[in-house]
N, C-alpha and C. Protein backbone atom coordinates (compact mmCIF):
# COMPACT_ATOMS: atom_id res chain seq x y z
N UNK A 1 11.56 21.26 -19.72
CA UNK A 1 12.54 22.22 -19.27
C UNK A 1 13.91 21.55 -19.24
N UNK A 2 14.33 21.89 -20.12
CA UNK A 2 16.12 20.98 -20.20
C UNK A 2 16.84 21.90 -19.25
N UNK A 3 17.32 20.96 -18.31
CA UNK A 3 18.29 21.37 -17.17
C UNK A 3 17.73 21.22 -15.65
N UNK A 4 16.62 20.91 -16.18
CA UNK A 4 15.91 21.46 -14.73
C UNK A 4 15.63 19.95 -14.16
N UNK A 5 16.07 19.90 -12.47
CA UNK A 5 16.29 18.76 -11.77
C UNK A 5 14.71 18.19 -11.21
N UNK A 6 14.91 17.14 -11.00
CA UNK A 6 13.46 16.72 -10.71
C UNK A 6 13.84 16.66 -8.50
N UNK A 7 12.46 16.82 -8.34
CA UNK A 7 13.26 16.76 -6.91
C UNK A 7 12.84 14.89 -6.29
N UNK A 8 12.61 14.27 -7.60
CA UNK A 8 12.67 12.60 -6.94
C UNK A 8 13.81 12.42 -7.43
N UNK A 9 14.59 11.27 -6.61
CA UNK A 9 15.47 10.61 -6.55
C UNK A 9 15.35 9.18 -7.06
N UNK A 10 16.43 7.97 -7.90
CA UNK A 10 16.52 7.18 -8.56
C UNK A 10 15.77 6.61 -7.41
N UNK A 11 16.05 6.29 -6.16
CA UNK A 11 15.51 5.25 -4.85
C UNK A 11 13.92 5.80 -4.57
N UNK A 12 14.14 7.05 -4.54
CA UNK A 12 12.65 7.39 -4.24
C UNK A 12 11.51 6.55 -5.33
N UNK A 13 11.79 6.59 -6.44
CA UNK A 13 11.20 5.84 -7.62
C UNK A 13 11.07 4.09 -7.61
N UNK A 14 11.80 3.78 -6.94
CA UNK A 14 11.84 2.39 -6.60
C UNK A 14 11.16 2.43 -5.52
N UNK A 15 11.32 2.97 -4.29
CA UNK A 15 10.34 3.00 -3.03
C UNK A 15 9.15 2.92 -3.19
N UNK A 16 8.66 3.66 -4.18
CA UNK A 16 7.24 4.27 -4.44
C UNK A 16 6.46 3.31 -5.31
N UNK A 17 7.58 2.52 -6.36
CA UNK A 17 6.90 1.44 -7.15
C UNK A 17 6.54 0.27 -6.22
N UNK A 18 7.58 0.14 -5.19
CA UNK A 18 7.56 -0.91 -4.73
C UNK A 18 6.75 -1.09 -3.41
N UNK A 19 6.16 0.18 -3.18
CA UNK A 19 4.74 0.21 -2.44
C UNK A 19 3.71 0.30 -2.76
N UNK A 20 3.77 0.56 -4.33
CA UNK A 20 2.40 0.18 -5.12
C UNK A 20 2.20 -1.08 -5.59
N UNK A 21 3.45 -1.71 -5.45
CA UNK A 21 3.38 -3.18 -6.28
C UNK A 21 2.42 -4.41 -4.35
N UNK A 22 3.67 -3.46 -3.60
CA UNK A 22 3.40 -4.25 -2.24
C UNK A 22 0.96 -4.17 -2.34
N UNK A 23 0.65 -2.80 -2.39
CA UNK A 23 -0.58 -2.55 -2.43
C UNK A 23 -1.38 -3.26 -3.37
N UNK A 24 -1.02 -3.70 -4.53
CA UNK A 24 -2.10 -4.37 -5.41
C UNK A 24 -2.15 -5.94 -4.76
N UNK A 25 -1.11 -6.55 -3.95
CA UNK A 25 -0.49 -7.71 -3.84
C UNK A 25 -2.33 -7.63 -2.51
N UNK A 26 -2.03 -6.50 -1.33
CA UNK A 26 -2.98 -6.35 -0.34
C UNK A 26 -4.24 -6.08 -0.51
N UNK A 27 -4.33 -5.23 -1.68
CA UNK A 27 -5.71 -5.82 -2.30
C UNK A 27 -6.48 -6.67 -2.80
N UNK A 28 -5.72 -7.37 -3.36
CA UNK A 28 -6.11 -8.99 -3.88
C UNK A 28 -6.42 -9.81 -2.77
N UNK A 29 -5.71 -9.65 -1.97
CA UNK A 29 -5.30 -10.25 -0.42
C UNK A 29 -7.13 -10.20 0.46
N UNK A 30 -6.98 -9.10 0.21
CA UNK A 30 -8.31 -8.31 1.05
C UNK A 30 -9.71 -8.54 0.57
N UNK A 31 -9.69 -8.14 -0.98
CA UNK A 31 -10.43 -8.52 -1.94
C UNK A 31 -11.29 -10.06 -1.84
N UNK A 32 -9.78 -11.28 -1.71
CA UNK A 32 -10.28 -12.53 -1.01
C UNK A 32 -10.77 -12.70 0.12
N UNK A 33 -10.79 -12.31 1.01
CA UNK A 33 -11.19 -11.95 2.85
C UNK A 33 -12.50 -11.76 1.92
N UNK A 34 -13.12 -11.04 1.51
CA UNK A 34 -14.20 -10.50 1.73
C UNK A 34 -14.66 -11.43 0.51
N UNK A 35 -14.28 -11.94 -0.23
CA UNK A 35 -15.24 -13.38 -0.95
C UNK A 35 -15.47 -14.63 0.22
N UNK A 36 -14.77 -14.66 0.94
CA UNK A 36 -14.23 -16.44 1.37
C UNK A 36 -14.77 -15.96 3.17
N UNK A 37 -14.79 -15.46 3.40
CA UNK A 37 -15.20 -14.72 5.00
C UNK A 37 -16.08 -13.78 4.94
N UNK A 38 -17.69 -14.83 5.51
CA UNK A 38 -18.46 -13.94 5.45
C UNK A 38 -18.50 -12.74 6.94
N UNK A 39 -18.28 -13.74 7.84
CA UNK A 39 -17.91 -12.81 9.38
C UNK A 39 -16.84 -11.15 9.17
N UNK A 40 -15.82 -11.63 8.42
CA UNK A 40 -14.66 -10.87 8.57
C UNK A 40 -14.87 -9.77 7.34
N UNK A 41 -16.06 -9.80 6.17
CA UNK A 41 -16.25 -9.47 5.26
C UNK A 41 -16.37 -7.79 4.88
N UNK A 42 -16.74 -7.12 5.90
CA UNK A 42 -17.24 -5.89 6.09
C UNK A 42 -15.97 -5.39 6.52
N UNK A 43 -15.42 -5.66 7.54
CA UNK A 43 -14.22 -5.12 8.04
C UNK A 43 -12.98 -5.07 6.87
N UNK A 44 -12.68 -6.58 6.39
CA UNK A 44 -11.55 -6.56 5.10
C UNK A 44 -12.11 -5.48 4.01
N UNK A 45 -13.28 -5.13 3.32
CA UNK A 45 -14.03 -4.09 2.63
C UNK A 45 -13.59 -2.93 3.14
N UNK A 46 -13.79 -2.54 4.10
CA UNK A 46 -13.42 -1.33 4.95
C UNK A 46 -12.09 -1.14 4.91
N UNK A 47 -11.15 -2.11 4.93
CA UNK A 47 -9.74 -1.92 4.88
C UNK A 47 -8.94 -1.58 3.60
N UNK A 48 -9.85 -2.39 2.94
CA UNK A 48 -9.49 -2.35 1.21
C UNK A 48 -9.93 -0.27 1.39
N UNK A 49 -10.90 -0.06 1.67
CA UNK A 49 -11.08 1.17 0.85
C UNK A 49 -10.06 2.37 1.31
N UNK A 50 -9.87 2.23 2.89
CA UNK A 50 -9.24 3.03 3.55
C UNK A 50 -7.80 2.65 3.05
N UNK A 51 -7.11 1.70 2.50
CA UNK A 51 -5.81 1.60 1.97
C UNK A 51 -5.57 1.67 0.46
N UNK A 52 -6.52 1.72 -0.32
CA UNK A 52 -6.50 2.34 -1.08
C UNK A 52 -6.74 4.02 -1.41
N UNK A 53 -7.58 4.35 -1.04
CA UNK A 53 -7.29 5.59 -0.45
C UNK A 53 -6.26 6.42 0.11
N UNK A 54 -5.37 5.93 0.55
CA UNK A 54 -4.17 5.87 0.96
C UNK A 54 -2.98 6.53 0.30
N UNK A 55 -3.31 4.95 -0.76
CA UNK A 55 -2.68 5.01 -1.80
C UNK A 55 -2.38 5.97 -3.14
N UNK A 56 -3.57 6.51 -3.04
CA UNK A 56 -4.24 6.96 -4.59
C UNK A 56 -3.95 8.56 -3.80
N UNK A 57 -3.81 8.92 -2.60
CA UNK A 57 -3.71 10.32 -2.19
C UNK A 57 -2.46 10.66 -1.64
N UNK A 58 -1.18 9.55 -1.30
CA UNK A 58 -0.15 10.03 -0.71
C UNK A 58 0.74 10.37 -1.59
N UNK A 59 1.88 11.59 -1.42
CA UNK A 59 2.12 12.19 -2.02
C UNK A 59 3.54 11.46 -2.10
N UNK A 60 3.87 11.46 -3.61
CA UNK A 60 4.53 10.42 -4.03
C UNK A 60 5.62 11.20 -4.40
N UNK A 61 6.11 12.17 -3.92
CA UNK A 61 7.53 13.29 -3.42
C UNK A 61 7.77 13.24 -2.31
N UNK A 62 7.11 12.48 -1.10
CA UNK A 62 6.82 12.94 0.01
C UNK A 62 7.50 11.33 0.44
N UNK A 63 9.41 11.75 0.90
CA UNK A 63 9.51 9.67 0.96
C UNK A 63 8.92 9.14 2.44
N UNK A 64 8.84 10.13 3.20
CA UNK A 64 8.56 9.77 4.53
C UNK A 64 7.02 9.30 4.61
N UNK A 65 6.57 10.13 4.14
CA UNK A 65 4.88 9.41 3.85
C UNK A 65 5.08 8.04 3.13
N UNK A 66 5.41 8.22 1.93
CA UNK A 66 5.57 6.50 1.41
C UNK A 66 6.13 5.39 1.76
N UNK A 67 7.23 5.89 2.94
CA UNK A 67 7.79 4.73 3.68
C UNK A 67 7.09 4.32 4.33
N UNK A 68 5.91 5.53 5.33
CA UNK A 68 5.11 5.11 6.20
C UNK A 68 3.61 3.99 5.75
N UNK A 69 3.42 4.62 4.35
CA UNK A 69 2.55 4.06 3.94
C UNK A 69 3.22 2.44 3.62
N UNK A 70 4.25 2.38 3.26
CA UNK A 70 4.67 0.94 2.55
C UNK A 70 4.91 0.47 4.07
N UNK A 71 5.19 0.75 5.32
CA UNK A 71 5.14 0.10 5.87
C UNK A 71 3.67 -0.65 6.57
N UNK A 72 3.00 0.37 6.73
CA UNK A 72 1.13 0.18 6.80
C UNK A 72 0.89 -1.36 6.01
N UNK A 73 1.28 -1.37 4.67
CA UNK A 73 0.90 -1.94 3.78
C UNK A 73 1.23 -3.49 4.21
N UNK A 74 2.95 -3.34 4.56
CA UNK A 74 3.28 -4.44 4.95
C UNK A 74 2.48 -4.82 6.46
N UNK A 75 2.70 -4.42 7.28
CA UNK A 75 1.80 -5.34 8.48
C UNK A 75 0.37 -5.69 8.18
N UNK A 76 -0.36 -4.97 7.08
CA UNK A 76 -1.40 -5.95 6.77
C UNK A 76 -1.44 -7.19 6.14
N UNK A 77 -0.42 -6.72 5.03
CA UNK A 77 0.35 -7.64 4.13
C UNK A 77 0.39 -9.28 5.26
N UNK A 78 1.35 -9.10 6.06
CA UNK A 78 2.01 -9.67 6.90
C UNK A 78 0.80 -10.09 8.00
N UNK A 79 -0.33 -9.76 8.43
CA UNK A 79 -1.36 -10.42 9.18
C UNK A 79 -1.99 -10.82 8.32
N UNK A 80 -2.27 -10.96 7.44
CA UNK A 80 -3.61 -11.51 6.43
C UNK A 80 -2.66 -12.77 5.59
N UNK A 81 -1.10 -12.75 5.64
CA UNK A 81 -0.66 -14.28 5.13
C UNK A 81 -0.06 -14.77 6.88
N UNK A 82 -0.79 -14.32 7.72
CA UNK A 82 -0.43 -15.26 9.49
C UNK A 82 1.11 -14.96 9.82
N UNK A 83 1.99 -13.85 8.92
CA UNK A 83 3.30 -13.83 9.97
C UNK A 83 3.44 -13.12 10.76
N UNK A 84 2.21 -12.35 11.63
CA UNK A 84 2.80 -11.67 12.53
C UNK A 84 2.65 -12.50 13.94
N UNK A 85 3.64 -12.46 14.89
CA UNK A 85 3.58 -12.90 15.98
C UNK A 85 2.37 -12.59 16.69
């Protein structure tokens, strides 16, 4: 449709990449938890699925959801490499 506006924005497109890029980084992350930790193994599994899930269903027009989600992403991000206080 020539003319017709998209309702994402140049930033919204960067937001959204850059919470999918943050998510593959937390899967790998998680992915390892559950090779290397047999105790913690079930729970990091469980986290992987429920954040991917997440991922694969939030609506990627929607910036308030994806901020929320990229922020989700980061405090796991951020406990699983030890920086949270």
């Amino acid at each position: 449709m020539p003319g017709a506006t998209s309702p994402w924005r140049v930033n919204d497109v960067v937001a959204y990449d850059r919470m999918r890029e943050a998510a593959v980084t937390v899967f790998a992350e998680l992915h390892a938890v559950t090779r290397r930790d047999a105790f913690g193994a079930d729970a990091a599994r469980q986290e992987l699925v429920e954040l991917r899930r997440a991922v694969l269903t939030v609506d990627a027009y929607d910036r308030a959801a994806v901020a929320d989600l990229a922020r989700r992403i980061d405090a796991v991000l951020q406990r699983l490499e030890g920086r949270t206080p």
